[in-house]
C-alpha atoms as a PDB file:
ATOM      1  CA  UNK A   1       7.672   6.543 -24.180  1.00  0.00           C
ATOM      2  CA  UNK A   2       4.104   5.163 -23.290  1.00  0.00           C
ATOM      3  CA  UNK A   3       2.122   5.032 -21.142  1.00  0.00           C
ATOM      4  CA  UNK A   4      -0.090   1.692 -19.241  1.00  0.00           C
ATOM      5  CA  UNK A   5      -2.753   1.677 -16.545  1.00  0.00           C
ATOM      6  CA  UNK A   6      -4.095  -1.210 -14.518  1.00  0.00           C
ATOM      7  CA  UNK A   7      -6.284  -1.321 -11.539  1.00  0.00           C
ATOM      8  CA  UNK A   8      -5.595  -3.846  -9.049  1.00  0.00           C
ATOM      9  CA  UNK A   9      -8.551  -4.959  -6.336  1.00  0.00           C
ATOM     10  CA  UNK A  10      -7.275  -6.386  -3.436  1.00  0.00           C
ATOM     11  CA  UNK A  11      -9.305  -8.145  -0.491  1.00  0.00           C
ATOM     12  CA  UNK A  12      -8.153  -7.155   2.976  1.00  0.00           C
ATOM     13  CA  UNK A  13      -9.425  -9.712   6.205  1.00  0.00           C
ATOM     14  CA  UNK A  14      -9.036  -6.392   8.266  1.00  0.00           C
ATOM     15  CA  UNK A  15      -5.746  -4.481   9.539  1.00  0.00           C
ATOM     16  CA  UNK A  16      -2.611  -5.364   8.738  1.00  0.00           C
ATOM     17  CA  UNK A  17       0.117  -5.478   5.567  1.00  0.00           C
ATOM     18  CA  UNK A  18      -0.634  -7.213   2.535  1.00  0.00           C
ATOM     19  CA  UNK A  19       2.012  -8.167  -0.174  1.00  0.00           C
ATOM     20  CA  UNK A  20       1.610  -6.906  -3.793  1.00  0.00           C
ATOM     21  CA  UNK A  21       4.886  -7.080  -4.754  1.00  0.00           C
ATOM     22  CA  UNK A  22       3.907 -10.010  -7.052  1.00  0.00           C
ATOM     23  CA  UNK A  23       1.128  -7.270  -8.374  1.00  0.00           C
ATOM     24  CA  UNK A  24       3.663  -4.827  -9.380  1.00  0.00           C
ATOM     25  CA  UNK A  25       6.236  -7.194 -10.925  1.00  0.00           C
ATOM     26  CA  UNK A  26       2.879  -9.042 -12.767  1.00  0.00           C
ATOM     27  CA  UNK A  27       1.936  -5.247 -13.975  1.00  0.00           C
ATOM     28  CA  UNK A  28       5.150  -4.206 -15.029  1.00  0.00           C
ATOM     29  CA  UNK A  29       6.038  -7.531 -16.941  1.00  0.00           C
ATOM     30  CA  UNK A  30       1.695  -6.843 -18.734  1.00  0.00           C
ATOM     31  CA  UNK A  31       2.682  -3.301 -19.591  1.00  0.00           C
ATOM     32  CA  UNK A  32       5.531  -4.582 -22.657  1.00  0.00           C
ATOM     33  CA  UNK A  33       7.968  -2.147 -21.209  1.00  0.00           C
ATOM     34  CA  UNK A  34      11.660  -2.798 -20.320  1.00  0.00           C
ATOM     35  CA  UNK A  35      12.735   0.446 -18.790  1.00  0.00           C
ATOM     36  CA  UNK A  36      10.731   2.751 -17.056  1.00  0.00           C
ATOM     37  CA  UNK A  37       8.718   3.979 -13.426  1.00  0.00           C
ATOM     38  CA  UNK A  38       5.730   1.948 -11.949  1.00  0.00           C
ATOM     39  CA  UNK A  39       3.656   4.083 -10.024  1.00  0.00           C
ATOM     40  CA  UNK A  40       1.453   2.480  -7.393  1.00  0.00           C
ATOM     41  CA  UNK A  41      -1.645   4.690  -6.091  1.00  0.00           C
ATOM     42  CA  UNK A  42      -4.354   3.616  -3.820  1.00  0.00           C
ATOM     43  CA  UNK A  43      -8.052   5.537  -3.943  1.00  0.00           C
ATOM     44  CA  UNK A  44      -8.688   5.381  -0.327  1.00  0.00           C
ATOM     45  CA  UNK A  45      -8.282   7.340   2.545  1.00  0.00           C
ATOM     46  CA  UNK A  46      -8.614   4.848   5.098  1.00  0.00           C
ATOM     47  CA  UNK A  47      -4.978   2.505   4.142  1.00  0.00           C
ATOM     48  CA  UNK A  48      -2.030   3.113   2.656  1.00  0.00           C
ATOM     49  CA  UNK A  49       0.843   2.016   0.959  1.00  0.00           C
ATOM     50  CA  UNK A  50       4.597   1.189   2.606  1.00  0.00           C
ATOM     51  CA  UNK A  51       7.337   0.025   1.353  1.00  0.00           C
ATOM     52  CA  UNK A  52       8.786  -1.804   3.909  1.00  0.00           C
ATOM     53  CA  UNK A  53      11.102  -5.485   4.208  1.00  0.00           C
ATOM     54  CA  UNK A  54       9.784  -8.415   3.406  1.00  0.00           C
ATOM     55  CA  UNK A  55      11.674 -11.263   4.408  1.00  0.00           C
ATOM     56  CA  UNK A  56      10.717 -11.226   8.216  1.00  0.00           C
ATOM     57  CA  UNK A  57       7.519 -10.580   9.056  1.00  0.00           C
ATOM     58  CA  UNK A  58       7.751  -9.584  12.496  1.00  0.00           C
ATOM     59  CA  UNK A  59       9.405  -5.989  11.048  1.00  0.00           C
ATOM     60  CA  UNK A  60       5.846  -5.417   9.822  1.00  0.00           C
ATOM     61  CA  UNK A  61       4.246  -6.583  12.471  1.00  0.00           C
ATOM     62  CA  UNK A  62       6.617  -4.151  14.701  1.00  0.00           C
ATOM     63  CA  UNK A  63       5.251  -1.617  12.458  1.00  0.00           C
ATOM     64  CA  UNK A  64       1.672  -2.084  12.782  1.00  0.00           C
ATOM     65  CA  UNK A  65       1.930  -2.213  16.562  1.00  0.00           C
ATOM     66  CA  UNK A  66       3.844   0.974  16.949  1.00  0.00           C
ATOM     67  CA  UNK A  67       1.422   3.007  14.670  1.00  0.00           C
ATOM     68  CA  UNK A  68      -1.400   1.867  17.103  1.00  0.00           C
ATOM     69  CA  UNK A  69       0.351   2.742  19.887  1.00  0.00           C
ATOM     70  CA  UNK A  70       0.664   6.324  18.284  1.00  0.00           C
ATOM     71  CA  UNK A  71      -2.920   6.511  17.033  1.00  0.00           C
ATOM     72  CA  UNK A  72      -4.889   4.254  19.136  1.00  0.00           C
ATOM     73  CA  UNK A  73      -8.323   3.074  18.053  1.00  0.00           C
ATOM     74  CA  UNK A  74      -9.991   4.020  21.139  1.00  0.00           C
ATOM     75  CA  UNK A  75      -8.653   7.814  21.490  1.00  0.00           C
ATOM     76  CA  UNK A  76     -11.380   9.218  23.126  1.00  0.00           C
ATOM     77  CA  UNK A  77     -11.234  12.584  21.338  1.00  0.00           C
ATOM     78  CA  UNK A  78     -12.051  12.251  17.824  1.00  0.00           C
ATOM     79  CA  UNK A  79     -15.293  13.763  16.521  1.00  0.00           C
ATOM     80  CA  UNK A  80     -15.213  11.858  12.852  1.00  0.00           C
ATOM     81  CA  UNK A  81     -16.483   8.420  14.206  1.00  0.00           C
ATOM     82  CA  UNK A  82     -19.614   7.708  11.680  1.00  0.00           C
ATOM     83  CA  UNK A  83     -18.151   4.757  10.517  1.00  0.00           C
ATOM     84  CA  UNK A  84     -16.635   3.494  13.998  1.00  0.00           C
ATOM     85  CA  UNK A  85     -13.909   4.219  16.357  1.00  0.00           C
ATOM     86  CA  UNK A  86     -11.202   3.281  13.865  1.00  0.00           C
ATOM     87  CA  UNK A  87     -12.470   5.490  11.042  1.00  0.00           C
ATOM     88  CA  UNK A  88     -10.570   8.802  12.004  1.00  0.00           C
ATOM     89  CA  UNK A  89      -7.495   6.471  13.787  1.00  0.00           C
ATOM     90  CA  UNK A  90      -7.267   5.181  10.105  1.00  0.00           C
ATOM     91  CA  UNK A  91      -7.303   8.579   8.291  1.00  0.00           C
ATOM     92  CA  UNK A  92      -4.925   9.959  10.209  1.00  0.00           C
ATOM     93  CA  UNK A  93      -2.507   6.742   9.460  1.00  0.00           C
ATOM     94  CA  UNK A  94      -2.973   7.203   6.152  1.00  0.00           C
ATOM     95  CA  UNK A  95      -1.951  10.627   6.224  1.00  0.00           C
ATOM     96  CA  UNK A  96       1.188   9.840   8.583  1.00  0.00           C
ATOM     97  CA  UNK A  97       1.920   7.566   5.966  1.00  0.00           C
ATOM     98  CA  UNK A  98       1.675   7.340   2.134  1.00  0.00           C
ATOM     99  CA  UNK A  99      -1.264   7.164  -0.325  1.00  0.00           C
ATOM    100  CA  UNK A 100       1.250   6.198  -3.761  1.00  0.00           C
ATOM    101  CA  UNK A 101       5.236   4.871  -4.257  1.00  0.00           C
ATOM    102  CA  UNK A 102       7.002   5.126  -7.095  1.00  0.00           C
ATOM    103  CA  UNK A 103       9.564   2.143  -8.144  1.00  0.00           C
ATOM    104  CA  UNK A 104      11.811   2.054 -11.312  1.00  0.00           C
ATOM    105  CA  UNK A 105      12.198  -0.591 -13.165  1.00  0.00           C
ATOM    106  CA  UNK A 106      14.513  -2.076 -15.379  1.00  0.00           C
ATOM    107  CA  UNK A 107      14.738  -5.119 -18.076  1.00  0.00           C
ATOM    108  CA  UNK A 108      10.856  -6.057 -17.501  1.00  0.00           C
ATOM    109  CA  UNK A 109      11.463  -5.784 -13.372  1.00  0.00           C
ATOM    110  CA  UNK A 110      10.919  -3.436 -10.585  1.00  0.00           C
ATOM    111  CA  UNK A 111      14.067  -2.929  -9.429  1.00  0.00           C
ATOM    112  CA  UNK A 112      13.656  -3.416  -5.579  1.00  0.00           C
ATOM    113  CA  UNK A 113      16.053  -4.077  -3.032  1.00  0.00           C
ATOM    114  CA  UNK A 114      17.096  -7.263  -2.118  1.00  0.00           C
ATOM    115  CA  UNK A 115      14.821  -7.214   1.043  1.00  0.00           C
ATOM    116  CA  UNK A 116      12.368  -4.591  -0.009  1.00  0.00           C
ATOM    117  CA  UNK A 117       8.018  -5.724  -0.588  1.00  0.00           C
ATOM    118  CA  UNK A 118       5.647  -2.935  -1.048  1.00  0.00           C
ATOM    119  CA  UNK A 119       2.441  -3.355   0.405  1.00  0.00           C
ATOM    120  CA  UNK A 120      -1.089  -2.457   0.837  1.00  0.00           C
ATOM    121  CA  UNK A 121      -1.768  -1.365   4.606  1.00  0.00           C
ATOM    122  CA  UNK A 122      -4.842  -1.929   5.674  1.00  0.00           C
ATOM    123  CA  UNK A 123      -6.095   0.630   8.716  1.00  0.00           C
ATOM    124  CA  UNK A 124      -9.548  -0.526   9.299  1.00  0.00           C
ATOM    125  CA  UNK A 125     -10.699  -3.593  11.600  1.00  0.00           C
ATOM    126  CA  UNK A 126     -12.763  -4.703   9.191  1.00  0.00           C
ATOM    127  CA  UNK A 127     -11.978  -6.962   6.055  1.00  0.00           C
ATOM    128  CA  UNK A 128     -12.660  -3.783   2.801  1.00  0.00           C
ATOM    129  CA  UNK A 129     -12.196  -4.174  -0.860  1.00  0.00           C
ATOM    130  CA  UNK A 130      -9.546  -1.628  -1.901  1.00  0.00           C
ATOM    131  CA  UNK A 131      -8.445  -0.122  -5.561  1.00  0.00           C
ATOM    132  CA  UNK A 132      -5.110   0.575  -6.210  1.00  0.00           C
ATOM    133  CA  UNK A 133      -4.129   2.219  -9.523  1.00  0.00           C
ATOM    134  CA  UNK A 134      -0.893   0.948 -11.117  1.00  0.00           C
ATOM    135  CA  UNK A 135       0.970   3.284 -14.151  1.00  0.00           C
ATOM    136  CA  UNK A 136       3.466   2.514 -16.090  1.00  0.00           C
ATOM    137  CA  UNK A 137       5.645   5.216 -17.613  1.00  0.00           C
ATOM    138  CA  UNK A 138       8.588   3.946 -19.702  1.00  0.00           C
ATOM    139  CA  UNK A 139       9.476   2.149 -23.170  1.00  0.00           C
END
């Protein structure tokens, strides 16, 4: 068994879902391992991760609207607004949601389902440049 790390910066234009399925299967294939568990963590407590379909995107899009219907942006009471009125809305997504996903993989490949993308979800208006911490545990 061994062990590989790689940290992946992504560059979000604001909210929304962004693809880095390619990221994963790139970091798996990098890490020399055939068999094994990618984990996918992101250092930030303003987005998440989701694992979600990613053939249409209007299921994502579905997504994104309902979670700002449940935590709007302009929720009048919130007391942690330093940053702006989405700062505490995008906590609390990220905490409704998750922070890390774990995926097996198998002969070099994650072994997602036919319709499955994992992705970074992006809470905040603006565009931010986020870390996300990919380990590789196999052999």
């Amino acid at each position: 068994m061994g062990i590989f790390r790689k940290e992946i910066l992504m560059q979000s234009s604001g909210k929304g879902t962004y693809e880095i399925t390619g990221d994963l299967a790139e970091g798996v294939r990098e890490s020399g391992f055939a068999d094994g568990i990618a984990s996918v963590f992101v250092r930030h407590t303003s987005c998440s991760l989701v694992l979600m379909e990613n053939a249409d995107p209007t299921a994502r899009r579905d997504l994104e609207r309902f979670m700002d219907d449940l935590v709007p942006d302009d929720y009048p009471h919130f007391i942690h607004t330093f940053e702006g009125p989405d700062d505490m809305p995008s906590h609390i997504k990220m905490a409704l949601t998750r922070s890390s996903e774990t995926i097996p993989f198998a002969n070099g490949r994650p072994l997602l389902g036919t319709w499955q993308g994992i992705f970074l979800w992006e809470h905040r208006i603006s565009p931010h440049s986020r870390k996300i911490i990919l380990t590789c545990v196999g052999e």
